[in-house]
N, C-alpha and C. Protein backbone atom coordinates (compact mmCIF):
# COMPACT_ATOMS: atom_id res chain seq x y z
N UNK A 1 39.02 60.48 -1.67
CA UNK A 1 40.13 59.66 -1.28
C UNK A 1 39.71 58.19 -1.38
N UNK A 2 40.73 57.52 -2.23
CA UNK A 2 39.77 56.00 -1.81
C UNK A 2 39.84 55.27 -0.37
N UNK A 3 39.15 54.46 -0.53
CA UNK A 3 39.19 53.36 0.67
C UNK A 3 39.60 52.02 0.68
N UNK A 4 40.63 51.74 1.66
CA UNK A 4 41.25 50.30 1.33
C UNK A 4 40.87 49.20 2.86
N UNK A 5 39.76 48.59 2.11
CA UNK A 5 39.52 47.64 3.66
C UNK A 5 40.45 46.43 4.12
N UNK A 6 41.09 47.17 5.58
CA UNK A 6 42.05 46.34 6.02
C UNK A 6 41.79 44.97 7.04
N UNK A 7 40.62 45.25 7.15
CA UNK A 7 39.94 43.79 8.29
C UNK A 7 38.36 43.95 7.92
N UNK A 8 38.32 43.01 7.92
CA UNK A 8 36.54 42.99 7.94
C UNK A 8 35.90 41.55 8.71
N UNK A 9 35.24 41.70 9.24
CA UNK A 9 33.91 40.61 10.26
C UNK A 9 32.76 40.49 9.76
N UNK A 10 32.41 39.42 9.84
CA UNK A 10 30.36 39.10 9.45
C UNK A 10 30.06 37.90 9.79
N UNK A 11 29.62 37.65 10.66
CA UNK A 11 28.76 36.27 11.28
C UNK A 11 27.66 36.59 12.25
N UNK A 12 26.66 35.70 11.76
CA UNK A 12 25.60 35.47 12.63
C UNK A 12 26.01 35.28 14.71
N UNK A 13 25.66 36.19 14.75
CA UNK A 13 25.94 35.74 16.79
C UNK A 13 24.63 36.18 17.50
N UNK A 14 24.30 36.21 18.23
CA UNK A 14 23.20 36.21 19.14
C UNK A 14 23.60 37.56 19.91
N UNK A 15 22.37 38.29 20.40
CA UNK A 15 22.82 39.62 20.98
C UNK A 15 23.68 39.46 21.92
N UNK A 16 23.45 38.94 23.13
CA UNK A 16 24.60 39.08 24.38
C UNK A 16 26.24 38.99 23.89
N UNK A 17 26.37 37.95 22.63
CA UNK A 17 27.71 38.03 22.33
C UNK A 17 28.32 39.23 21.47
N UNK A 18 27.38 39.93 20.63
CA UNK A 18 27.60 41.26 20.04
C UNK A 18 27.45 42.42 21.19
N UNK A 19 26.63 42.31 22.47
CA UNK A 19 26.23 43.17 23.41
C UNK A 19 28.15 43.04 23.75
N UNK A 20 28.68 41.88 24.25
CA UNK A 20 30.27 41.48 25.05
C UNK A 20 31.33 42.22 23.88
N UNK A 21 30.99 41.80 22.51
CA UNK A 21 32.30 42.36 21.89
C UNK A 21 31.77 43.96 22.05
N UNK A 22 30.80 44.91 21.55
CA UNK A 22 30.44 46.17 22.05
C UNK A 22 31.28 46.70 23.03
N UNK A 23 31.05 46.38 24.38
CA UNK A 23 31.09 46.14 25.27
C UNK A 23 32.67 46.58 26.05
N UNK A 24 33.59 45.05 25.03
CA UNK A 24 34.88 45.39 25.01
C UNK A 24 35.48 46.56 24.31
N UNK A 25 35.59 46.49 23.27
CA UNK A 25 35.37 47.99 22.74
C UNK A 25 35.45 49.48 23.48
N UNK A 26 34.37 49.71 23.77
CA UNK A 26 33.65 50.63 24.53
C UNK A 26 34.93 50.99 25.81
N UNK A 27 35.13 49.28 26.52
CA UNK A 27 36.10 49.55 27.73
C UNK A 27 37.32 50.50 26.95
N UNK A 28 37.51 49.67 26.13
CA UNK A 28 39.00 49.96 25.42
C UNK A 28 39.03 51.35 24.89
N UNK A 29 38.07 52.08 24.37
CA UNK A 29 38.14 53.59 24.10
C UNK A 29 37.86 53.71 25.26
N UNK A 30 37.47 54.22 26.08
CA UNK A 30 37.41 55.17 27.85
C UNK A 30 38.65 54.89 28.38
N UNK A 31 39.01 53.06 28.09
CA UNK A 31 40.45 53.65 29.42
C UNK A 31 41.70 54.30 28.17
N UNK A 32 41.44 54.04 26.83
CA UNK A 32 42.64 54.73 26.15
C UNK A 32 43.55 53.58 25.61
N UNK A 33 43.37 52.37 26.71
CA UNK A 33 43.62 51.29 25.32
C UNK A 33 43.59 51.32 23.89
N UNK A 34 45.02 50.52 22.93
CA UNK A 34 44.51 49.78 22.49
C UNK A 34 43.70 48.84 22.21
N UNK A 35 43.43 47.79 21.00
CA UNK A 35 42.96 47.20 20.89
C UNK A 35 43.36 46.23 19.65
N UNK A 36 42.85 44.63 19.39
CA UNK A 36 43.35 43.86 18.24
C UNK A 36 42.21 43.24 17.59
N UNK A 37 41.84 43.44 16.59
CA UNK A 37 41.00 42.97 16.11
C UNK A 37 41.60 41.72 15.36
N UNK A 38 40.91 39.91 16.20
CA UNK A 38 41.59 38.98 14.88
C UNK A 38 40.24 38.09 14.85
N UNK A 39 40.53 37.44 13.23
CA UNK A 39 39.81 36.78 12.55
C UNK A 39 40.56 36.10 11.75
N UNK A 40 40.25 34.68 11.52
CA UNK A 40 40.90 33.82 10.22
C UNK A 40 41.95 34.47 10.00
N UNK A 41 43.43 34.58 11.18
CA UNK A 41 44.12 34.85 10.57
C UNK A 41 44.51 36.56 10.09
N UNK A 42 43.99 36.93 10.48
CA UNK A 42 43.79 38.51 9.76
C UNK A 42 43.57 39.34 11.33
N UNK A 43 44.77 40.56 10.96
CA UNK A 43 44.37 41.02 12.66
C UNK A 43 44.95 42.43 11.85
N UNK A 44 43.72 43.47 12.88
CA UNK A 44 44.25 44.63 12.98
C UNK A 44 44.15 45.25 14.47
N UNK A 45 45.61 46.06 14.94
CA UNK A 45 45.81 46.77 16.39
C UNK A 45 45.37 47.89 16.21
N UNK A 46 44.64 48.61 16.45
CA UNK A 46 44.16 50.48 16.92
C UNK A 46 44.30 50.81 17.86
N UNK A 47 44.76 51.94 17.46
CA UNK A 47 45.24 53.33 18.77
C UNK A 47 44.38 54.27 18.65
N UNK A 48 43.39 54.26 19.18
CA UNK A 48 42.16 55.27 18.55
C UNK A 48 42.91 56.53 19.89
N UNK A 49 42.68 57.79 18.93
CA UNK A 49 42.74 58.80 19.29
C UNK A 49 41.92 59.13 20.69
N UNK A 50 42.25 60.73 21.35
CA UNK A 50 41.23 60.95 22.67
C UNK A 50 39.89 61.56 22.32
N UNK A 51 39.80 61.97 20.47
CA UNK A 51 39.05 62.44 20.03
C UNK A 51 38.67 62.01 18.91
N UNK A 52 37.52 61.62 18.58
CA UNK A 52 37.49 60.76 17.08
C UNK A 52 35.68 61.33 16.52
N UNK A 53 35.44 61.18 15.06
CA UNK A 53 33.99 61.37 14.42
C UNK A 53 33.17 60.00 15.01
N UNK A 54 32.05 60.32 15.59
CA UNK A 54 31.48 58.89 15.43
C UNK A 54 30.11 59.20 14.92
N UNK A 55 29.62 58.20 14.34
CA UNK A 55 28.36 58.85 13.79
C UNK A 55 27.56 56.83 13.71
N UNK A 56 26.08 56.76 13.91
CA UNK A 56 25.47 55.66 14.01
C UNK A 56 24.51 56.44 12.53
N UNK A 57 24.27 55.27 11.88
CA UNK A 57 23.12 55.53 10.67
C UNK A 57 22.52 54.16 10.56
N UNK A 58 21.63 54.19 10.43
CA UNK A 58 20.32 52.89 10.37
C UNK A 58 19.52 52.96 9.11
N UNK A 59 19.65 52.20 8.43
CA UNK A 59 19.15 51.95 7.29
C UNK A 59 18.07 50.63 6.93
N UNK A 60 17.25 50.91 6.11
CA UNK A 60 16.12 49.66 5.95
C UNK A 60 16.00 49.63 4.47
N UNK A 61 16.57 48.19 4.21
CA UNK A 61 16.23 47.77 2.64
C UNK A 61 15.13 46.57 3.03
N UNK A 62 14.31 46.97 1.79
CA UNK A 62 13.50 46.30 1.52
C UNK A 62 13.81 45.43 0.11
N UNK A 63 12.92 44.14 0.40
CA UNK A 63 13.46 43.08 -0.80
C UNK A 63 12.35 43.34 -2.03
N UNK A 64 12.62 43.35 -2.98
CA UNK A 64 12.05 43.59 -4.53
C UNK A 64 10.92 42.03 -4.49
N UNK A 65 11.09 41.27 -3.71
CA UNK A 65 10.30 39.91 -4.09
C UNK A 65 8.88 40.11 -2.70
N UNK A 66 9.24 41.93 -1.97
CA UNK A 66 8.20 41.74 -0.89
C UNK A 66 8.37 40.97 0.48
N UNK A 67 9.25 40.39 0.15
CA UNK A 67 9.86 40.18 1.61
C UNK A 67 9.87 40.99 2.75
N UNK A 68 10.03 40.49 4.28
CA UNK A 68 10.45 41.63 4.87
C UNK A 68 11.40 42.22 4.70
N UNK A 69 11.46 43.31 5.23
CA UNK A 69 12.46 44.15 5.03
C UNK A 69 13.34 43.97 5.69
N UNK A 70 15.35 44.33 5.84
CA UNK A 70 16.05 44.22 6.61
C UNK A 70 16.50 45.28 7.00
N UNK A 71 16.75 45.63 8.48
CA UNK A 71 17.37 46.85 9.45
C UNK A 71 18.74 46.92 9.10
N UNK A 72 19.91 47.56 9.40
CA UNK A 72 21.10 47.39 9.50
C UNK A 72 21.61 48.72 10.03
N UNK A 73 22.17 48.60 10.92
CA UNK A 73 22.57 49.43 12.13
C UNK A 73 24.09 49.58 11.89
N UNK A 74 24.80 50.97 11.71
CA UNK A 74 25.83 51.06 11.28
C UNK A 74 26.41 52.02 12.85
N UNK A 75 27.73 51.57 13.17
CA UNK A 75 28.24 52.35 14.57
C UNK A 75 30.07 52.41 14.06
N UNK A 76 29.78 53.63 13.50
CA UNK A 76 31.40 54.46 12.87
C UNK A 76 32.16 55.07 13.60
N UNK A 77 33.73 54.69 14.09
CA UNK A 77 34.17 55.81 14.53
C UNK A 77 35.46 56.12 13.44
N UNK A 78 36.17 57.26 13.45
CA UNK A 78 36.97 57.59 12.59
C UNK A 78 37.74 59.10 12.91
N UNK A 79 39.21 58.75 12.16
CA UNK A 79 39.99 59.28 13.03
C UNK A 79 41.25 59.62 11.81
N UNK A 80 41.82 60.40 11.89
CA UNK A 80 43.00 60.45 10.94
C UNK A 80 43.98 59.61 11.26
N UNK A 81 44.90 58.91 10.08
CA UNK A 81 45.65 57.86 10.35
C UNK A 81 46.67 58.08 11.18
N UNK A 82 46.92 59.83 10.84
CA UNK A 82 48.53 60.48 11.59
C UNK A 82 48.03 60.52 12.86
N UNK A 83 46.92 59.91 13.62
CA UNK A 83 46.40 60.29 15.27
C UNK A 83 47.07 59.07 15.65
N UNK A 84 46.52 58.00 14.92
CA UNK A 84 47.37 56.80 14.87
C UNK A 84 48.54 56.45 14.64
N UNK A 85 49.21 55.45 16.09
CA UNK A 85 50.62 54.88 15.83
C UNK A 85 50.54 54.22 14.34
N UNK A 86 50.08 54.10 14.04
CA UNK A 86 50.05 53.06 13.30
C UNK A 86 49.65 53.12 11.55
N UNK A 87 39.03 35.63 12.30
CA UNK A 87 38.62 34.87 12.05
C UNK A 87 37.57 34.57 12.87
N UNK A 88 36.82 33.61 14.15
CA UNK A 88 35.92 34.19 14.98
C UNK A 88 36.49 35.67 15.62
N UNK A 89 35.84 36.41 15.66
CA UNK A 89 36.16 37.83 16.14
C UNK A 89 36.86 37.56 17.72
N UNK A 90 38.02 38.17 17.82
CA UNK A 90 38.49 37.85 19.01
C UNK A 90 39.21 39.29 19.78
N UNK A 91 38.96 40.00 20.49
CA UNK A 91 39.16 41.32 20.96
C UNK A 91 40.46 41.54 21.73
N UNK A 92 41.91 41.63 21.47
CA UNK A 92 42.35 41.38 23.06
C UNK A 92 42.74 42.79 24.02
């Protein structure tokens, strides 16, 4: 099936502020909230299901010039669309 990316985020932040958006998140699936994801303009609302796939995978590329290597920590959840109604990162 293809994939069509409808929001996407990437900026440098410092842990405690990635620990807070986490964080929010996290609240927002347990109590059953929604949620809005906005950026530059660009917003997406989710209705995440009471049951969803989640799966974390961690991966390490290494640079061809010997560099260190970089971590990247992946945290998926996913859900069929029919479960669903439906710039700085801002959560509401």
């Amino acid at each position: 099936m293809p994939e069509e990316t409808i929001f996407e985020f990437e900026r440098s932040m410092g842990t405690a502020e990635v620990a807070e958006y986490l964080r929010t998140v996290a609240d927002r699936l347990e109590s059953g909230e929604e949620f809005t994801l906005e950026s530059g303009g660009e917003s997406v609302t989710l209705r995440p299901p009471g049951r969803m796939e989640f799966e974390v995978e961690v991966e390490r590329e290494t640079s061809k010039s010997g560099g260190p290597a970089e971590i990247e920590v992946e945290f998926e959840l996913e859900w069929d669309e029919a479960d669903d109604d439906d710039g700085s990162l801002t959560i509401e």
